[in-house]
Protein backbone atom coordinates (compact mmCIF):
# COMPACT_ATOMS: atom_id res chain seq x y z
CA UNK A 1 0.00 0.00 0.00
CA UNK A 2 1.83 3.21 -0.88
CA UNK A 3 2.66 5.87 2.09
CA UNK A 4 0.10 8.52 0.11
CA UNK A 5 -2.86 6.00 0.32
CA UNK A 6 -1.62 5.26 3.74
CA UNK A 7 -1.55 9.19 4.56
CA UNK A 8 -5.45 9.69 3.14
CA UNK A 9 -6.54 7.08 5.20
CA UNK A 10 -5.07 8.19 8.58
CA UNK A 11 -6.70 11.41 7.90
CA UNK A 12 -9.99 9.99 6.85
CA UNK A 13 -10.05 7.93 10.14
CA UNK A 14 -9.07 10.98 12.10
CA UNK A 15 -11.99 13.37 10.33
CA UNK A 16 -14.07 11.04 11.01
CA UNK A 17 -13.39 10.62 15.06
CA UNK A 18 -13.28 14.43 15.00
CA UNK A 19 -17.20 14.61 13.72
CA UNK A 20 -18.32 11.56 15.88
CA UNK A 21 -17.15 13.34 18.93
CA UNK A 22 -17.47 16.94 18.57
CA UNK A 23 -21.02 16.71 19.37
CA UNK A 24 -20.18 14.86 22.47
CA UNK A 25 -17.22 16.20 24.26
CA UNK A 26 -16.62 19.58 22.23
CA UNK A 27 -14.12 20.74 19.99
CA UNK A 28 -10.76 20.65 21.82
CA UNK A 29 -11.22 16.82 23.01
CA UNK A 30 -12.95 16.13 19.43
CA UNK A 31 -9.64 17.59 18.15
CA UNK A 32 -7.21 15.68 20.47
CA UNK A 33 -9.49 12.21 19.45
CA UNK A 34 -9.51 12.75 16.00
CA UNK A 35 -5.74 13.07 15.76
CA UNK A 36 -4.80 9.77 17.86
CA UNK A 37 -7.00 8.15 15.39
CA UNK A 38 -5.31 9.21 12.75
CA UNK A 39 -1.87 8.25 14.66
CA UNK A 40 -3.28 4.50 15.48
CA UNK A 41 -4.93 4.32 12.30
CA UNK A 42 -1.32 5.01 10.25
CA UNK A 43 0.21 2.79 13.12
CA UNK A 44 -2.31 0.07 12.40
CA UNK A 45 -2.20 0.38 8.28
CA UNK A 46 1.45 0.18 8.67
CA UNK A 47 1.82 -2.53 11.07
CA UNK A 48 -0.95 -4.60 9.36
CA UNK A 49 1.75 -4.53 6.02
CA UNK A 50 4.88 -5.15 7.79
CA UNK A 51 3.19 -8.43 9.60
CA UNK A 52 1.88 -9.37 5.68
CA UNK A 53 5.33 -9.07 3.99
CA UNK A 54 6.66 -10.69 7.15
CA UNK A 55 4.33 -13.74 6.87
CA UNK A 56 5.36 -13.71 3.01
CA UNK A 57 8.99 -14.11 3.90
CA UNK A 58 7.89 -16.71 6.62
CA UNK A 59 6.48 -19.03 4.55
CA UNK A 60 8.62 -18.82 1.79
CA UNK A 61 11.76 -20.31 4.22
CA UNK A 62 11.85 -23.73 3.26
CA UNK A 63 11.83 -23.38 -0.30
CA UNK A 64 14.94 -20.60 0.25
CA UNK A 65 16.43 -23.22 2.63
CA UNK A 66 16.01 -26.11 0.04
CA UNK A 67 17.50 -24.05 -2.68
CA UNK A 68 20.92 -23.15 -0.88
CA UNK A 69 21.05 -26.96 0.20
CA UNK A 70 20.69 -27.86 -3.21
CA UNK A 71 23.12 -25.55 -4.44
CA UNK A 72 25.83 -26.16 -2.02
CA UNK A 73 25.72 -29.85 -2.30
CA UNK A 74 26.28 -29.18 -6.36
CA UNK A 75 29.48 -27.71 -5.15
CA UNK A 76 28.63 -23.88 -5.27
CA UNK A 77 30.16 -21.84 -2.60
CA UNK A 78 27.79 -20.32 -0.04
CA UNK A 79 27.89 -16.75 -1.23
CA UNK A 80 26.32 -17.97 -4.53
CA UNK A 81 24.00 -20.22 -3.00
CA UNK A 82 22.60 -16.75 -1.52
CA UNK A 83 22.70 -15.27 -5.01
CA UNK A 84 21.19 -18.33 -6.91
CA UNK A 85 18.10 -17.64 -4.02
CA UNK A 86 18.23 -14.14 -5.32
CA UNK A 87 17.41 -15.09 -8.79
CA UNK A 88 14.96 -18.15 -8.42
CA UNK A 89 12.41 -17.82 -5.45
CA UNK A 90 9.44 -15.52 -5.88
CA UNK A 91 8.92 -11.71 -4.10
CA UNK A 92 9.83 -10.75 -1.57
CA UNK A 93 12.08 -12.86 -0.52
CA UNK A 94 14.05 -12.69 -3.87
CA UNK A 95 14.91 -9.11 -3.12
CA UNK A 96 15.85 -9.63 0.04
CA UNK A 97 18.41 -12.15 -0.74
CA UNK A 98 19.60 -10.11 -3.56
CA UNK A 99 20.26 -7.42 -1.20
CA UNK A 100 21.72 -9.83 1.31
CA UNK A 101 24.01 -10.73 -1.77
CA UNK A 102 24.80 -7.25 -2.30
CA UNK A 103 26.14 -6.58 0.88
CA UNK A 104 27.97 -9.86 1.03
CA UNK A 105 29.54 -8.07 -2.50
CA UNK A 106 30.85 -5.26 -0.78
CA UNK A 107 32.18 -7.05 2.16
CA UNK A 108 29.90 -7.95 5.07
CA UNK A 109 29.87 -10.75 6.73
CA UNK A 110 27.20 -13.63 5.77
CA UNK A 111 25.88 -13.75 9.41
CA UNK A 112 25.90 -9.86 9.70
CA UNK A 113 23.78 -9.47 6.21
CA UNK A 114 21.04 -12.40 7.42
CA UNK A 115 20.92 -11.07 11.13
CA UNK A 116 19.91 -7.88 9.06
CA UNK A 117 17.41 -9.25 6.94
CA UNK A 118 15.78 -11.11 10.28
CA UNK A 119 15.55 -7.39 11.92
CA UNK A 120 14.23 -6.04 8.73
CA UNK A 121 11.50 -8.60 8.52
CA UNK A 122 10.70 -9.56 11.69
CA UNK A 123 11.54 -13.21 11.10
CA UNK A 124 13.67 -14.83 13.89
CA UNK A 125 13.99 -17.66 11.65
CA UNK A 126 16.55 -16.61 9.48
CA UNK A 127 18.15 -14.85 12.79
CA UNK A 128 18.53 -18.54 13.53
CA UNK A 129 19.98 -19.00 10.33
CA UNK A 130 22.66 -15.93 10.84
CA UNK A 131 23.85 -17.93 14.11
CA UNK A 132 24.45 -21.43 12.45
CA UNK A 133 26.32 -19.78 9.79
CA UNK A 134 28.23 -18.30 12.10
CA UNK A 135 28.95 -21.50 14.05
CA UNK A 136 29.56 -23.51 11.10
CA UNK A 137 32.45 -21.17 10.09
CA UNK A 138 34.17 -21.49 12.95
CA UNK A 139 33.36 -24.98 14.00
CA UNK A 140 33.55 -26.52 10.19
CA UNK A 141 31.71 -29.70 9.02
CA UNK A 142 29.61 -30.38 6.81
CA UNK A 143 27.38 -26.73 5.48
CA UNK A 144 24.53 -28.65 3.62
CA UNK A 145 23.79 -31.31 6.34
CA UNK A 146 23.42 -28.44 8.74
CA UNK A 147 21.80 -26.48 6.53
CA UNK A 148 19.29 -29.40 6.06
CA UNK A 149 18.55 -29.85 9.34
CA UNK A 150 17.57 -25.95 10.29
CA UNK A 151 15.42 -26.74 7.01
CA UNK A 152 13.48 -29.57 8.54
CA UNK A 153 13.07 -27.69 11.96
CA UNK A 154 11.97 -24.61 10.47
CA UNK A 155 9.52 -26.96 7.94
CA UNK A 156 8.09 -27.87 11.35
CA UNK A 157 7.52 -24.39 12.55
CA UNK A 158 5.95 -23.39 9.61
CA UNK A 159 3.43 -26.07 9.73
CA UNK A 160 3.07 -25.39 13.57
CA UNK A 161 2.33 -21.59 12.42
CA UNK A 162 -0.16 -22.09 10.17
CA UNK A 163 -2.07 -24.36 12.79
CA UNK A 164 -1.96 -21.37 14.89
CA UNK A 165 -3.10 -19.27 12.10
CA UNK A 166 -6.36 -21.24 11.88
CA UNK A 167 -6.69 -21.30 15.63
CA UNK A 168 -6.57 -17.81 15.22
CA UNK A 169 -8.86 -17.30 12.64
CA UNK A 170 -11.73 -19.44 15.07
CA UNK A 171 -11.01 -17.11 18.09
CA UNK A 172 -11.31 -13.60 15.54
CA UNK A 173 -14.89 -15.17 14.03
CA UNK A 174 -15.89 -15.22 17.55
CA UNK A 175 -14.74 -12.20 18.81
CA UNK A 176 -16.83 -10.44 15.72
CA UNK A 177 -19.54 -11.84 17.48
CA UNK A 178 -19.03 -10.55 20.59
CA UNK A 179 -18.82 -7.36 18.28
CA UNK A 180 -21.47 -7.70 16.38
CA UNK A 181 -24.28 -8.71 19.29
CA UNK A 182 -24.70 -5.65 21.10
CA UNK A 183 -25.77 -4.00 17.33
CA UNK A 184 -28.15 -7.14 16.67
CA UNK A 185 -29.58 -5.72 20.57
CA UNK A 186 -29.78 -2.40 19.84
CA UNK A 187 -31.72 -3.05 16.63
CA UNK A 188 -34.25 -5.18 18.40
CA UNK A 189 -34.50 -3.05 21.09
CA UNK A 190 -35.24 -0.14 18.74
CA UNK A 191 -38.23 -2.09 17.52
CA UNK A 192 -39.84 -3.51 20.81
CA UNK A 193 -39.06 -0.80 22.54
CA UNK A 194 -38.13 2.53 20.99
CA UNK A 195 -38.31 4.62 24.36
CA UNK A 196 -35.25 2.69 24.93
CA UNK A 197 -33.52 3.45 21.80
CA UNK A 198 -33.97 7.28 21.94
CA UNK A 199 -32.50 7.75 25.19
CA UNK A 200 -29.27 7.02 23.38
CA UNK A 201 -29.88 9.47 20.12
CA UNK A 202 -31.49 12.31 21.81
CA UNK A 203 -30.42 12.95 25.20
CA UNK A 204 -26.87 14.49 25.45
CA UNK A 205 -26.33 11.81 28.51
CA UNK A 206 -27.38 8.86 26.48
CA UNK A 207 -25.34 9.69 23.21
CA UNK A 208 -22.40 10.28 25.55
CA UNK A 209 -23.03 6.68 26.60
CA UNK A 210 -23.19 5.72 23.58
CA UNK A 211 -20.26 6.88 22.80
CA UNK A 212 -17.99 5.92 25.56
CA UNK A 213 -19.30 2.61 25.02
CA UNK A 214 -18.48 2.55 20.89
CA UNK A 215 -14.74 3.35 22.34
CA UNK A 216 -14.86 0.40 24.70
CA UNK A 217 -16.02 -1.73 22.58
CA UNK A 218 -13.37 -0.78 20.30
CA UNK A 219 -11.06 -1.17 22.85
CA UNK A 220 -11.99 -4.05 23.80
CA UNK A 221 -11.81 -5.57 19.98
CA UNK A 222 -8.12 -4.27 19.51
CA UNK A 223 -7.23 -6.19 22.96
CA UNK A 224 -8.79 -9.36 21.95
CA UNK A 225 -6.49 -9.97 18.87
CA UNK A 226 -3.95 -8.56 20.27
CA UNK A 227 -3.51 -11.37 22.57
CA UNK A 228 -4.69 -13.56 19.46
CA UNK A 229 -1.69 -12.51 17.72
CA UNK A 230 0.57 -12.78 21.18
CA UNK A 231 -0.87 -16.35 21.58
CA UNK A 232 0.20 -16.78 17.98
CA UNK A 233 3.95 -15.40 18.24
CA UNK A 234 4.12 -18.18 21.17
């Protein structure tokens, strides 16, 4: 998503907080709202792409593994077993081993260029990855048997993640539930009862209610997959 589209939403998000509460709480505190929204809502746009491309990388690991196994057990040396990953694998890891082989070009060390692609990305797996190269070069033995085995574990950890992933997915269906219910309420209640209802559109207390309770709710939503996607990272 590019930074501009990015920039119009924040600001959308944060317009629209600003005319939600300004009737409520008044202009200064309308103000103040509508510009952490805009904050959390480039925070959250942003964060929601990093975790994407990060889960891209993730789950492209073994096939990047496999490939350097392969090559290095054809006799290539490591540095273009990095660049032969470079070439073949799909986005975005390809570009991130081509830089990886770029810097490797110019002089940095294998495990330095890999421990920075894990902090760009996010992926601890290739941080794991940094460390065994590391060892390997000063221990010696035998590259593509260890390089096979980190394969196989992190094989295992992918499977394991996307077994969380759908674990995941169960608990976020049924927190848009809890989400969704007190709406389904409100609508009924507007039609049994629309004394009810009005309280919270025409008196200043009620819509203030209202209100604060919109926030908690959304609170509350952004706290329940947040410890979704904690539970996950575990």
């Amino acid at each position: 998503m590019p930074r501009f589209l990015v920039a119009v939403l924040a600001v959308a998000g944060g317009m629209l907080c600003f005319s939600m509460m300004a009737g409520l709480v008044g202009t200064l505190l309308a103000a103040c709202g509508g510009l952490a929204a805009s904050m959390l809502c480039a925070r959250f746009l942003f964060g929601w792409q990093h975790a994407r491309y990060s889960d891209a990388v993730f789950q492209q690991i073994p096939d990047a593994l496999g490939l350097m196994v392969r090559a290095i057990r054809a006799g290539l040396p490591l540095a273009e077993a990095l660049r032969g990953v470079g070439r073949e694998i799909s986005s975005p890891t390809r570009e991130e081993f081509a830089r990886v082989a770029g810097e490797m070009a110019i002089g940095r060390p294998v495990e330095e260029a890999l421990a920075g692609l894990a902090s760009r990305t996010g992926v601890k797996e290739y941080a794991f990855l940094a460390v065994t190269l590391g060892l390997q070069s000063q221990t010696g033995g035998s590259l593509a048997e260890t390089l096979d085995n980190l394969a196989d574990l992190v094989r295992k950890r992918v499977a394991m993640a996307k077994r969380a992933r759908a674990l995941a997915a169960e608990a976020n269906m049924q927190a848009g539930l809890l989400v969704v219910l007190p709406f389904v309420a409100a609508l009924a209640m507007s039609v049994i009862q629309p004394f009810y209802f009005e309280t919270f559109t025409q008196d200043p207390t009620g819509r203030t209610m209202a209100g604060v309770g919109l926030f908690m709710m959304f609170l509350g939503l952004l706290t329940i997959r947040w410890l979704i996607r904690q539970a996950g990272k575990g």
